[in-house]
C-alpha atoms as a PDB file:
ATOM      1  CA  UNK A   1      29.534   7.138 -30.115  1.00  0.00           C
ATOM      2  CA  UNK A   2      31.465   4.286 -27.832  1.00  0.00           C
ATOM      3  CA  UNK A   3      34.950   4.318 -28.047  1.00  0.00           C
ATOM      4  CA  UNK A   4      36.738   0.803 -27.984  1.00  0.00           C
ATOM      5  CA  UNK A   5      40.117   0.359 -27.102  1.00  0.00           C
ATOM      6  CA  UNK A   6      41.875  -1.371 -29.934  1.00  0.00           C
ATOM      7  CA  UNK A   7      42.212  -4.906 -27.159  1.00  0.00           C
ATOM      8  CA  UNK A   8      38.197  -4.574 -26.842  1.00  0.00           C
ATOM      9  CA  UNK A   9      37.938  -4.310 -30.429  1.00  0.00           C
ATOM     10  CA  UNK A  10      40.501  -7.285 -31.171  1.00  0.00           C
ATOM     11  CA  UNK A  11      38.551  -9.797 -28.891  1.00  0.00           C
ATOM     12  CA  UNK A  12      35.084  -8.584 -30.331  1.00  0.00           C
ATOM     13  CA  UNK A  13      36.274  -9.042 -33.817  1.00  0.00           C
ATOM     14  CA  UNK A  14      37.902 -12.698 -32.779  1.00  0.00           C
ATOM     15  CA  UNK A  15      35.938 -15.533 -33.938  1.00  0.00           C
ATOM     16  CA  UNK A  16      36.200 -17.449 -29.951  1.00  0.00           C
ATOM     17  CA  UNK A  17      34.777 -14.828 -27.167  1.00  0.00           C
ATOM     18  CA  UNK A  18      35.312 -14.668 -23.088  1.00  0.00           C
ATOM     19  CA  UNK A  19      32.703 -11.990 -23.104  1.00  0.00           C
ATOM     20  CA  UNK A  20      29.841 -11.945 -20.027  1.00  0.00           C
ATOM     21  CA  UNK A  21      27.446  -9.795 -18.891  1.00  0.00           C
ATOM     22  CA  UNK A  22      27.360  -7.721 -15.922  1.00  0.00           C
ATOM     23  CA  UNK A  23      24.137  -5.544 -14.453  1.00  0.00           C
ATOM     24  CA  UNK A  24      25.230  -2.639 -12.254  1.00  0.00           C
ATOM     25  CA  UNK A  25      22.423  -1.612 -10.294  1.00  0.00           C
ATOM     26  CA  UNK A  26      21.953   1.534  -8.300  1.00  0.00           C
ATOM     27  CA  UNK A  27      18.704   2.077  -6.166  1.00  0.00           C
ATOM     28  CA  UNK A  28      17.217   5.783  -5.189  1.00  0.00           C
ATOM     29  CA  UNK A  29      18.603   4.958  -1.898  1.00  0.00           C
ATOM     30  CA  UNK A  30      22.141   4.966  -2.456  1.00  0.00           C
ATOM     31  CA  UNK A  31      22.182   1.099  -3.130  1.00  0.00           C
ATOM     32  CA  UNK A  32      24.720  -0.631  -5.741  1.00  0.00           C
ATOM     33  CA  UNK A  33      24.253  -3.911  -6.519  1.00  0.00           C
ATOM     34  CA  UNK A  34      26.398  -5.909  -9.041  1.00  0.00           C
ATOM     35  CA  UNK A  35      25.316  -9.001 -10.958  1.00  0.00           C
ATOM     36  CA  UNK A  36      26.586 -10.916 -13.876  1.00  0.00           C
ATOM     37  CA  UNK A  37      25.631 -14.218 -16.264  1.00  0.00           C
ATOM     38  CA  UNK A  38      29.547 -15.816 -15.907  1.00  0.00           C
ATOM     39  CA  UNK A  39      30.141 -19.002 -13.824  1.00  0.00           C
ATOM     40  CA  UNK A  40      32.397 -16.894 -11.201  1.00  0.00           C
ATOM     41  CA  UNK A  41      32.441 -13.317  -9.427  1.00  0.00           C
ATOM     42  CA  UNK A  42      34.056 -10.798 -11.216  1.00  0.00           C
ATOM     43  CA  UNK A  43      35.018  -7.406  -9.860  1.00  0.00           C
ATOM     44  CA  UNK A  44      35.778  -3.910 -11.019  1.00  0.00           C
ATOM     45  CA  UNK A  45      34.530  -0.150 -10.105  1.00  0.00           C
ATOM     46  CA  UNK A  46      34.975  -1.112  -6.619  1.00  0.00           C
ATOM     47  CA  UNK A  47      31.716  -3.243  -7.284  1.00  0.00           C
ATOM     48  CA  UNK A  48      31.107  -7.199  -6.924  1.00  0.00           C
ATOM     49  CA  UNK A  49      29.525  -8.127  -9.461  1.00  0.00           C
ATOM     50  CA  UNK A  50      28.093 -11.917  -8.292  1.00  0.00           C
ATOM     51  CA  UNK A  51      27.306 -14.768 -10.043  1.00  0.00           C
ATOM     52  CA  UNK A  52      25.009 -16.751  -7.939  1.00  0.00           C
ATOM     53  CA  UNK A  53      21.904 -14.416  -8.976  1.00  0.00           C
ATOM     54  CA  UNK A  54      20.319 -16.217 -11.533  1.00  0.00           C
ATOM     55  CA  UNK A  55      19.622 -13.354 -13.711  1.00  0.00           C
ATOM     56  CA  UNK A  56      19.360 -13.254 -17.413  1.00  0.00           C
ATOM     57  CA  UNK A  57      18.261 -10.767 -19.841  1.00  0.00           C
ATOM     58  CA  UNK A  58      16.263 -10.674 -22.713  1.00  0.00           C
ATOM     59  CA  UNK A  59      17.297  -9.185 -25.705  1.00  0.00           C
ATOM     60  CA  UNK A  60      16.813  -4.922 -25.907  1.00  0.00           C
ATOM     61  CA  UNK A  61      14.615  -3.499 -28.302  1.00  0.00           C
ATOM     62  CA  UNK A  62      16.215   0.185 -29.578  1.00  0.00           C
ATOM     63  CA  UNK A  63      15.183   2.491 -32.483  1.00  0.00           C
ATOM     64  CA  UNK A  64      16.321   6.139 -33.934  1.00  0.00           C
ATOM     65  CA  UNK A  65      14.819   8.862 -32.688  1.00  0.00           C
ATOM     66  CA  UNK A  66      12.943   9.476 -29.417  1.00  0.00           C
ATOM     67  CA  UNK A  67      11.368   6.459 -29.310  1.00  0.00           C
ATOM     68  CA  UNK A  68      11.691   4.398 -25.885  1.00  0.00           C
ATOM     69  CA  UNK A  69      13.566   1.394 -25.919  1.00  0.00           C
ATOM     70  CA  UNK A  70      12.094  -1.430 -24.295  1.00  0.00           C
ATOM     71  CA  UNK A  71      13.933  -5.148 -22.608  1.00  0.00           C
ATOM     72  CA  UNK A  72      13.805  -7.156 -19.412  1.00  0.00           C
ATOM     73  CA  UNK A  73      15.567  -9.030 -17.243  1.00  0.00           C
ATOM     74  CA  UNK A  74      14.371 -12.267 -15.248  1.00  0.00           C
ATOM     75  CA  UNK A  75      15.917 -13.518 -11.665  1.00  0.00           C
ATOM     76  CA  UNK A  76      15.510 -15.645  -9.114  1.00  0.00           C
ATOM     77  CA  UNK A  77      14.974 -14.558  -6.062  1.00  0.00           C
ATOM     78  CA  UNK A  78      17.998 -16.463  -4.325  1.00  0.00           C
ATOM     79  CA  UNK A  79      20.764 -13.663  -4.539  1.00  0.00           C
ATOM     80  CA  UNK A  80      21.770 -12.523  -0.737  1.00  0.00           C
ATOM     81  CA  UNK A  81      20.884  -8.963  -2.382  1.00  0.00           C
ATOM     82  CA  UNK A  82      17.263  -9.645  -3.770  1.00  0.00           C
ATOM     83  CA  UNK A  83      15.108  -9.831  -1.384  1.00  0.00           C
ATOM     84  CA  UNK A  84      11.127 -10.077  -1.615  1.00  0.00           C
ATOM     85  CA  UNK A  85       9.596  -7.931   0.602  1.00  0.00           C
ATOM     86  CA  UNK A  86      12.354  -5.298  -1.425  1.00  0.00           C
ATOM     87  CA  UNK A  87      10.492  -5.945  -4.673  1.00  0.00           C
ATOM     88  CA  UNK A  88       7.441  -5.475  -2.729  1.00  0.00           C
ATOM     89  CA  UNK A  89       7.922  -2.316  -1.078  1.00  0.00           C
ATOM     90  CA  UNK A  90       8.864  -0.777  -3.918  1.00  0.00           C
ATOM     91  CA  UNK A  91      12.663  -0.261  -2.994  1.00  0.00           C
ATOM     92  CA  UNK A  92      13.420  -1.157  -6.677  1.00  0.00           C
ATOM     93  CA  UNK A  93      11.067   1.386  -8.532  1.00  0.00           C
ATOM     94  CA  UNK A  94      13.344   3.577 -10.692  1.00  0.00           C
ATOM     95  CA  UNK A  95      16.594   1.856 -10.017  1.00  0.00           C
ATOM     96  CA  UNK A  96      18.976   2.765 -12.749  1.00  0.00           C
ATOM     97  CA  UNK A  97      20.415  -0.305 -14.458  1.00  0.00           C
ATOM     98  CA  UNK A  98      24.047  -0.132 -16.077  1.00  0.00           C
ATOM     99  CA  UNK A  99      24.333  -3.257 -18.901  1.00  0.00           C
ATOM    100  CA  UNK A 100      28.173  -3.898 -19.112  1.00  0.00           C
ATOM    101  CA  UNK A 101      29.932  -6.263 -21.953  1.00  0.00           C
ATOM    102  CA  UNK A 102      32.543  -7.951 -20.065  1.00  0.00           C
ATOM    103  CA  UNK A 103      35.726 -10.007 -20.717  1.00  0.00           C
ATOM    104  CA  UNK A 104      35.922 -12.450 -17.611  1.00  0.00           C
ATOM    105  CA  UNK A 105      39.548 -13.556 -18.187  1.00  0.00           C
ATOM    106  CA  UNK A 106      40.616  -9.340 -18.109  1.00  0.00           C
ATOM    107  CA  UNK A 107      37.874  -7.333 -16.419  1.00  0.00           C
ATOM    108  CA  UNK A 108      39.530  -4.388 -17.860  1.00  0.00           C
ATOM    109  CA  UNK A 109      38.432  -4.501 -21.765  1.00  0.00           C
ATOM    110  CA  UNK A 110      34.658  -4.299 -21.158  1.00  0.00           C
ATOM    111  CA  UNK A 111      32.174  -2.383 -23.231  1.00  0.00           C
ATOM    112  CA  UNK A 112      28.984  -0.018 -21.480  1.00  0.00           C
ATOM    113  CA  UNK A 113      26.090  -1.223 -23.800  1.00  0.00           C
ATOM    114  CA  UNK A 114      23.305   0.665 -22.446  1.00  0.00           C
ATOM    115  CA  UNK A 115      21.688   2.314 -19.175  1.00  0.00           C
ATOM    116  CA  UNK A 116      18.167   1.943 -18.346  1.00  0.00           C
ATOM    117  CA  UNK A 117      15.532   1.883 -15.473  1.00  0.00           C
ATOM    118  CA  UNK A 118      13.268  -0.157 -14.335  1.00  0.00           C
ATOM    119  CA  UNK A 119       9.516   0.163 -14.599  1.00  0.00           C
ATOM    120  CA  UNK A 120       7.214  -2.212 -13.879  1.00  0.00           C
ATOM    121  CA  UNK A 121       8.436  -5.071 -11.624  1.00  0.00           C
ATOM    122  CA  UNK A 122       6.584  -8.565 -11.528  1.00  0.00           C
ATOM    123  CA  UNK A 123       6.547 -11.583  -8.935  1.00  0.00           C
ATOM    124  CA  UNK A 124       5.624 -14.634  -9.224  1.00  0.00           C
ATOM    125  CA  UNK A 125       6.438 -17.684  -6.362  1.00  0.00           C
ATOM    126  CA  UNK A 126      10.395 -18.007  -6.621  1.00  0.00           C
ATOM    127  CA  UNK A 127      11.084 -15.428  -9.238  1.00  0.00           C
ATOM    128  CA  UNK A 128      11.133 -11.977 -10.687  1.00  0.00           C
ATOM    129  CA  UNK A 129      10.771 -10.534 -14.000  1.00  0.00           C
ATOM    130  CA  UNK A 130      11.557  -6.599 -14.132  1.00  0.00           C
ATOM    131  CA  UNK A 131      10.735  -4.331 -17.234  1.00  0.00           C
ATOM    132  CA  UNK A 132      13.861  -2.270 -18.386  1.00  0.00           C
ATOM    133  CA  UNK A 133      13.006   1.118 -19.864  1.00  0.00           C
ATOM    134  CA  UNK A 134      15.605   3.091 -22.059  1.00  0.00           C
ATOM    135  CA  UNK A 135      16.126   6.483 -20.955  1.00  0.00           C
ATOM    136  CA  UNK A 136      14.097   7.716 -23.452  1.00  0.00           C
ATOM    137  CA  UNK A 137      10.708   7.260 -21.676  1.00  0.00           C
ATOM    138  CA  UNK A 138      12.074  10.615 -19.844  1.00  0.00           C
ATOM    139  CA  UNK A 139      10.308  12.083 -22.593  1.00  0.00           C
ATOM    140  CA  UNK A 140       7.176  10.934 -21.921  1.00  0.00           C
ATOM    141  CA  UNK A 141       6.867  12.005 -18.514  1.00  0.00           C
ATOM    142  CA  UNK A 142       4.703  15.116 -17.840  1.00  0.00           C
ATOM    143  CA  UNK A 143       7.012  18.778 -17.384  1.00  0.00           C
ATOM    144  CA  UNK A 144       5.449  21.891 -15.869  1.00  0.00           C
ATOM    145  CA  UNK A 145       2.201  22.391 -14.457  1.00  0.00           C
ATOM    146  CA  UNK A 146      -1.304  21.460 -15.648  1.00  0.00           C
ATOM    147  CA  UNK A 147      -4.577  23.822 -15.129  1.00  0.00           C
ATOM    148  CA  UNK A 148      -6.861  21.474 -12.977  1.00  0.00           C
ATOM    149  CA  UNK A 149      -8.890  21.581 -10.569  1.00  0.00           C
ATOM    150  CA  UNK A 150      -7.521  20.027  -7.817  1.00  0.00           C
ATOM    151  CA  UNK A 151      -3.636  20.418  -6.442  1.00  0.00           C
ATOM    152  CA  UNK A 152      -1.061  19.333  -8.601  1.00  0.00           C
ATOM    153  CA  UNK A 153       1.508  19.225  -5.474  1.00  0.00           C
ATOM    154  CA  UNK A 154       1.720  16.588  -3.257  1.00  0.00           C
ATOM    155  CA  UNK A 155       1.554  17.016   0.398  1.00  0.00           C
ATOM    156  CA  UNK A 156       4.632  18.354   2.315  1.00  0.00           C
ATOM    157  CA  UNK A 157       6.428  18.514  -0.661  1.00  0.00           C
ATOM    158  CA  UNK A 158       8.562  21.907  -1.921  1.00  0.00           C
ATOM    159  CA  UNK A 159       5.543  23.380  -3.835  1.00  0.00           C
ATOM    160  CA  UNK A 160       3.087  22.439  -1.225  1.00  0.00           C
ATOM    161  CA  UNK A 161       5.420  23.687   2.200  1.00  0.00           C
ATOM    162  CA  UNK A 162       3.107  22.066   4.281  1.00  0.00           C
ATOM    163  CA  UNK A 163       5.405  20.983   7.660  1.00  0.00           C
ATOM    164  CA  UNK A 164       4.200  17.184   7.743  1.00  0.00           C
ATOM    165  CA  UNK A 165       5.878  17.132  11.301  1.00  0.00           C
ATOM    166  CA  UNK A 166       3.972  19.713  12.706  1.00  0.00           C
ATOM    167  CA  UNK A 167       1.483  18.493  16.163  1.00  0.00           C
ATOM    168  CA  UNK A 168      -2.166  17.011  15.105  1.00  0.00           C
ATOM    169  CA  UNK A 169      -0.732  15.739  11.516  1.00  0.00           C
ATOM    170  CA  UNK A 170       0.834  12.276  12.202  1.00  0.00           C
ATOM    171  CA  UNK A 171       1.138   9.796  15.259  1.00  0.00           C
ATOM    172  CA  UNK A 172       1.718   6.521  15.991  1.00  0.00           C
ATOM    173  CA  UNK A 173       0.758   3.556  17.142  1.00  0.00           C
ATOM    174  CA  UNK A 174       0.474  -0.440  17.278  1.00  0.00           C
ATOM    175  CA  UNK A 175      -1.313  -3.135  15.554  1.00  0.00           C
ATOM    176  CA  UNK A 176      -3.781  -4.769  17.381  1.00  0.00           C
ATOM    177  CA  UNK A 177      -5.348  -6.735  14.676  1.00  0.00           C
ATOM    178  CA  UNK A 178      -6.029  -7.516  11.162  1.00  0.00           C
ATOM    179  CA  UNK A 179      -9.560  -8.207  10.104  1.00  0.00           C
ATOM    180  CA  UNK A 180     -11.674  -7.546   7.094  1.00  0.00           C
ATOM    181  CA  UNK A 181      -9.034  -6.825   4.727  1.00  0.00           C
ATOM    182  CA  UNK A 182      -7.590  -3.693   6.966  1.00  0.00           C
ATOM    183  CA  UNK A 183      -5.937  -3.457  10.117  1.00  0.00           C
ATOM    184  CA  UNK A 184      -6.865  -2.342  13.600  1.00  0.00           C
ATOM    185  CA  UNK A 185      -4.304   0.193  15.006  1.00  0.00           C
ATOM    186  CA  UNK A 186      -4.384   1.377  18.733  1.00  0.00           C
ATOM    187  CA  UNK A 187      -2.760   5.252  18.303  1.00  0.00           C
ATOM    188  CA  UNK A 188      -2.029   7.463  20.682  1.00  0.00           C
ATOM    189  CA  UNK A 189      -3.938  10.345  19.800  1.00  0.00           C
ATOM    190  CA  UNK A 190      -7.985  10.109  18.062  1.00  0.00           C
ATOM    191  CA  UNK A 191      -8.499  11.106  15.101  1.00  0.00           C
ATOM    192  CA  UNK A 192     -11.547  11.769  13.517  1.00  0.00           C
ATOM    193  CA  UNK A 193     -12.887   9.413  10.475  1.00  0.00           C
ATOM    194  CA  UNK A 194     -10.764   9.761   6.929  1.00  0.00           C
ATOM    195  CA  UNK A 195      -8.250  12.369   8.465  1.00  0.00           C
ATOM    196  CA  UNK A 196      -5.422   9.839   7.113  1.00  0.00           C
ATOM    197  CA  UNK A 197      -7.143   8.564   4.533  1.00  0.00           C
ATOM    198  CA  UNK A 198      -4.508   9.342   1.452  1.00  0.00           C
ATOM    199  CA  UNK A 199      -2.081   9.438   3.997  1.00  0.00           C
ATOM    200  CA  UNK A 200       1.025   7.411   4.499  1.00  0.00           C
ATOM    201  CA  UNK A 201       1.407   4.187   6.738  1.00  0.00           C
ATOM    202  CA  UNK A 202       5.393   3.341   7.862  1.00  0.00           C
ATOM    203  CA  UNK A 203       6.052   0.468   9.718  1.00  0.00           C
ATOM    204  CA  UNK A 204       8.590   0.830  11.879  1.00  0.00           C
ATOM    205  CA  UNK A 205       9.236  -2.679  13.667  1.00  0.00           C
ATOM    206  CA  UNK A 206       8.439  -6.229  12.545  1.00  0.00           C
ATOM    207  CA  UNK A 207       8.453  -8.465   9.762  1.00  0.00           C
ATOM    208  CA  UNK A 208       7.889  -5.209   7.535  1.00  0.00           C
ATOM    209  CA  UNK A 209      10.033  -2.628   9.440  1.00  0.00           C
ATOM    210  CA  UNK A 210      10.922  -0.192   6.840  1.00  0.00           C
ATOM    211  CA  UNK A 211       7.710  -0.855   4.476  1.00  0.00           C
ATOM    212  CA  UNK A 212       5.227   2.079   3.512  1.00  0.00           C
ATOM    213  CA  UNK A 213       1.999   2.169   2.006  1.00  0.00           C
ATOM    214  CA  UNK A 214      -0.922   4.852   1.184  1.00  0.00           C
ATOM    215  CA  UNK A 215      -3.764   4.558   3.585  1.00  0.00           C
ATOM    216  CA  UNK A 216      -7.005   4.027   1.589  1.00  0.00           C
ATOM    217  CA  UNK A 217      -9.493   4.507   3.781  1.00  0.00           C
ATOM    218  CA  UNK A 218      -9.435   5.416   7.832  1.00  0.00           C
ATOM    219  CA  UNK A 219     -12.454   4.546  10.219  1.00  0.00           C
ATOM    220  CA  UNK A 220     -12.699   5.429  13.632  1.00  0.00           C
ATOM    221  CA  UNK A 221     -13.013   2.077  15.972  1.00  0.00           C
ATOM    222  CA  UNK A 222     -13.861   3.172  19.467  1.00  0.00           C
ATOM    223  CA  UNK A 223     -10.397   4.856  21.021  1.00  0.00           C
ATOM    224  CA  UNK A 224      -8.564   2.660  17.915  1.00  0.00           C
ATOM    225  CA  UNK A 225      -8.697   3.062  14.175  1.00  0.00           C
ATOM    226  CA  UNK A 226      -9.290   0.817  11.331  1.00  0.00           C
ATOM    227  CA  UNK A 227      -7.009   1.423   8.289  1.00  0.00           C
ATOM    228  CA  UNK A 228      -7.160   0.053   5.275  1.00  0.00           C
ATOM    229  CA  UNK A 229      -4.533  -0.343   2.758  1.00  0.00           C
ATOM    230  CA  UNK A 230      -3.763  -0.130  -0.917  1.00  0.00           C
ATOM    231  CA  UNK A 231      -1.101  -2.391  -0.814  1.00  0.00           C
ATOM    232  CA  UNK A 232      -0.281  -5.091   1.643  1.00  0.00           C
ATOM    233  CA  UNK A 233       3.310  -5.667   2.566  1.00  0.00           C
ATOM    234  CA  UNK A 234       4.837  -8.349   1.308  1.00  0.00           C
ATOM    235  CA  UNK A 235       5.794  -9.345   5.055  1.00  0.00           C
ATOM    236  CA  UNK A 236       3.090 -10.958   7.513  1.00  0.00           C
ATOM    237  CA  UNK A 237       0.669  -7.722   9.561  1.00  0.00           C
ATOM    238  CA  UNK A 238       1.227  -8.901  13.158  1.00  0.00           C
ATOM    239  CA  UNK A 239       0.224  -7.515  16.775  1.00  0.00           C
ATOM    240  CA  UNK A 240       2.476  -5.811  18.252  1.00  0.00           C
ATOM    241  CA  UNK A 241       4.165  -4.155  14.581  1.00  0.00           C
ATOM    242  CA  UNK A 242       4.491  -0.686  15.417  1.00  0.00           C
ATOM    243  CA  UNK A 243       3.467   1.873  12.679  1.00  0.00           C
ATOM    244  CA  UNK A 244       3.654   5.544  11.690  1.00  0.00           C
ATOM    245  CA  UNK A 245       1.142   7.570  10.100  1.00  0.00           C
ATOM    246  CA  UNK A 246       0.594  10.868   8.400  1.00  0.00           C
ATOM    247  CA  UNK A 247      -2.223  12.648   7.500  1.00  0.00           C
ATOM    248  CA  UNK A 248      -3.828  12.268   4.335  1.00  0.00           C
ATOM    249  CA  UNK A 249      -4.965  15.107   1.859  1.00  0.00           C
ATOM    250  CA  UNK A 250      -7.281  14.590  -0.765  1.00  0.00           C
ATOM    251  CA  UNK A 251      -5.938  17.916  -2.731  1.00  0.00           C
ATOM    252  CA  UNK A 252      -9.444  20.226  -2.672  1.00  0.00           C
ATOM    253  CA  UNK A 253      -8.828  23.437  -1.778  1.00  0.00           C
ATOM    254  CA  UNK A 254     -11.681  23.150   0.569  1.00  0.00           C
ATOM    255  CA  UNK A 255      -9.389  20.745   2.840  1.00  0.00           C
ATOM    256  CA  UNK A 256      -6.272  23.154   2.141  1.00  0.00           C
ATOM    257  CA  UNK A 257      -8.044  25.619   4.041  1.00  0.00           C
ATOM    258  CA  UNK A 258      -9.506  23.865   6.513  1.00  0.00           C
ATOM    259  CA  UNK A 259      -7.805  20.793   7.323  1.00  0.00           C
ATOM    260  CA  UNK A 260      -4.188  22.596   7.015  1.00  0.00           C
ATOM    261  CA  UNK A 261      -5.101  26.231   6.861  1.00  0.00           C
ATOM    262  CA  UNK A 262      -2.384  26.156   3.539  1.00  0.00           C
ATOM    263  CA  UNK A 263      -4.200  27.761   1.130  1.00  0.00           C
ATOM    264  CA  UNK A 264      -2.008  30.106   0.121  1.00  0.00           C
ATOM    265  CA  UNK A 265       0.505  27.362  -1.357  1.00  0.00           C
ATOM    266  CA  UNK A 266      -2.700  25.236  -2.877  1.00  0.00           C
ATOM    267  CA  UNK A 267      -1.225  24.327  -6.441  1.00  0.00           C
ATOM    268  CA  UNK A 268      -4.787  24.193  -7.999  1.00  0.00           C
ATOM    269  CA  UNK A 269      -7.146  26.557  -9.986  1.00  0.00           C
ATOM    270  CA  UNK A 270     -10.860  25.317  -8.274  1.00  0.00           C
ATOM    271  CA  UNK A 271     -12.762  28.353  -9.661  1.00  0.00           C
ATOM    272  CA  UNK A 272     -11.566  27.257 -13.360  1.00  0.00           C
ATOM    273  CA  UNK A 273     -14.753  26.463 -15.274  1.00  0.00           C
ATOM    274  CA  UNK A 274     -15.899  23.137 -16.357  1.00  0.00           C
ATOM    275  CA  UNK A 275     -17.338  21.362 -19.487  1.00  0.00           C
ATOM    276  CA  UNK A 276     -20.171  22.798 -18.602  1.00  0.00           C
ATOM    277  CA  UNK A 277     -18.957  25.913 -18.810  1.00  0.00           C
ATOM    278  CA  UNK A 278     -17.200  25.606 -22.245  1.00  0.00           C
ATOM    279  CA  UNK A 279     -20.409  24.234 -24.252  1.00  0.00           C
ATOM    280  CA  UNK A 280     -23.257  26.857 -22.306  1.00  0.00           C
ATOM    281  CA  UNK A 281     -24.792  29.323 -24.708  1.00  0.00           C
ATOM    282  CA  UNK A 282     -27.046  32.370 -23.459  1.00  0.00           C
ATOM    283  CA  UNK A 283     -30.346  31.745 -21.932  1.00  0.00           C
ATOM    284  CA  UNK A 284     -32.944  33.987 -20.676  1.00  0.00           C
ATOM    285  CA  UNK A 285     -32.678  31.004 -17.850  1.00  0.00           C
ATOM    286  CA  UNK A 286     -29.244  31.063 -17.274  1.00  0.00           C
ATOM    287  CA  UNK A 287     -27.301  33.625 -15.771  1.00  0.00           C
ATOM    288  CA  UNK A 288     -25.868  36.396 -17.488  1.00  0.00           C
ATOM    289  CA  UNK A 289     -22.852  35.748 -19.538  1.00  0.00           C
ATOM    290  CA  UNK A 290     -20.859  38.964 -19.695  1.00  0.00           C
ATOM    291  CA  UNK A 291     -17.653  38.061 -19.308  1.00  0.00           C
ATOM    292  CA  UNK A 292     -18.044  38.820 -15.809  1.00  0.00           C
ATOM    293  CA  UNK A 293     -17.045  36.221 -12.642  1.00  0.00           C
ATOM    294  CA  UNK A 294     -19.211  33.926 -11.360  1.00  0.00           C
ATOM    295  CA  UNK A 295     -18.323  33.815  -8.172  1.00  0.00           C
ATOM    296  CA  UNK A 296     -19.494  37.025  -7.165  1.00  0.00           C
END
């Protein structure tokens, strides 16, 4: 339950209100952001919370029980703190979102309404709209492991130990062109064709310096390489941007061994038997079931 001081309580019984809202927004990378609906900046928890950001909120959905709530909030995209290409690059993706009730004339009585994260994020030409989940939709995300085929970790990660810096697995390079709905990249090592494909693209100068995308497909061009992308930056592909890649894995346990001889950590079960499996029945033309392996 919220406690209210007994001044909080006084103004939000009163019949005339100085109340605001303010939006404290953390990102995964250490971020804060502060935002608010008043006329003026207003300031407290050592954050600004500014005015000039043209953001508004709709109005929270909430229910008992597990339940996720569900709201939004709408900007423009004219704050010195949202910026496009950040929307775009996915800098934003589970932000956590603080929704304060504020008095402006005493920044000191103000109320925390709620806490949420935001999901999906839309764009249109000169403005944002950004879904806010309650933290309730926590409970809907999968915990502990799956039986499936193919590996459940993700490369390089704790469960997979897979050293992503390790020689032959990444490189870099430049953009020489963009043609064809991909981009031609002159690297300094060849690679053979989809050995990033899955992988991860980093720019690391130009107008998308700090952007990453997953590679979706990787072609050999001569001594250069054609990548193509999943998602385009938001910024403009030019030559001369300098980029990092890293190999891709398409979690079989076939490339585990092979490709990075990691088989031992492979977070799969690839002898686990199919549908086809489940619904056989004995035939003189099928092998024989006995409860024995087939893969002997």
């Amino acid at each position: 339950m919220r406690s209210v001081s007994s001044s909080m309580q006084a103004k939000l019984d009163a019949s005339v209100s100085t109340f605001c809202n303010c939006w404290r927004l953390s990102r995964k990378d250490g971020t804060v952001m502060g935002f608010t609906d008043h006329d003026r900046d207003l300031s407290f928890s050592a954050v600004t919370f500014r005015a000039a950001s043209g953001l508004t909120a709709t109005q929270v959905e909430a229910s008992v029980g597990l339940g996720a709530g569900s709201g939004e909030i709408l900007g423009a995209l004219q704050s010195d703190g949202l910026v496009e290409s950040d929307l775009a690059n996915g800098l934003y993706d589970g932000a956590s979102i603080e929704v304060w009730l504020v008095d402006w004339s005493d920044v000191e009585d103000r109320l925390l309404i709620d806490v949420a994260t935001i999901g999906e994020v839309k764009r249109s030409e000169f403005a944002f709209a950004a879904e806010l989940r309650s933290l309730a939709h926590l409970f809907d995300q999968q915990r502990g492991n799956s039986f499936q085929r193919s590996c459940s970790a993700d490369l390089g990660d704790a469960r997979c130990k897979f050293d992503l810096t390790a020689a032959g697995f990444h490189t870099t390079g430049v953009v020489v062109a963009q043609r064809g709905g991909g981009i031609i990249v002159d690297l300094v090592s060849i690679f053979d064709d989809d050995f990033f494909t899955g992988g991860r693209l980093s720019f690391t100068s130009g107008a998308d310096a700090g952007a990453r995308a997953t590679i979706k497909s990787h072609r050999r061009a001569g001594a250069q390489a054609r990548l193509t992308l999943w998602t385009e930056p938001s910024g403009a592909i030019a030559p001369g941007d300098g980029v990092e890649i890293v190999a891709g894995c398409d979690k079989t346990a076939a490339s585990c061994e092979r490709k990075f001889s990691n088989i031992v950590n492979f977070r799969g079960f690839p002898h686990m038997p199919g549908n086809d499996r489940v619904i056989a029945y004995p035939s003189s033309l099928a092998p024989t079931m006995d409860g024995g392996s087939f893969y002997r």
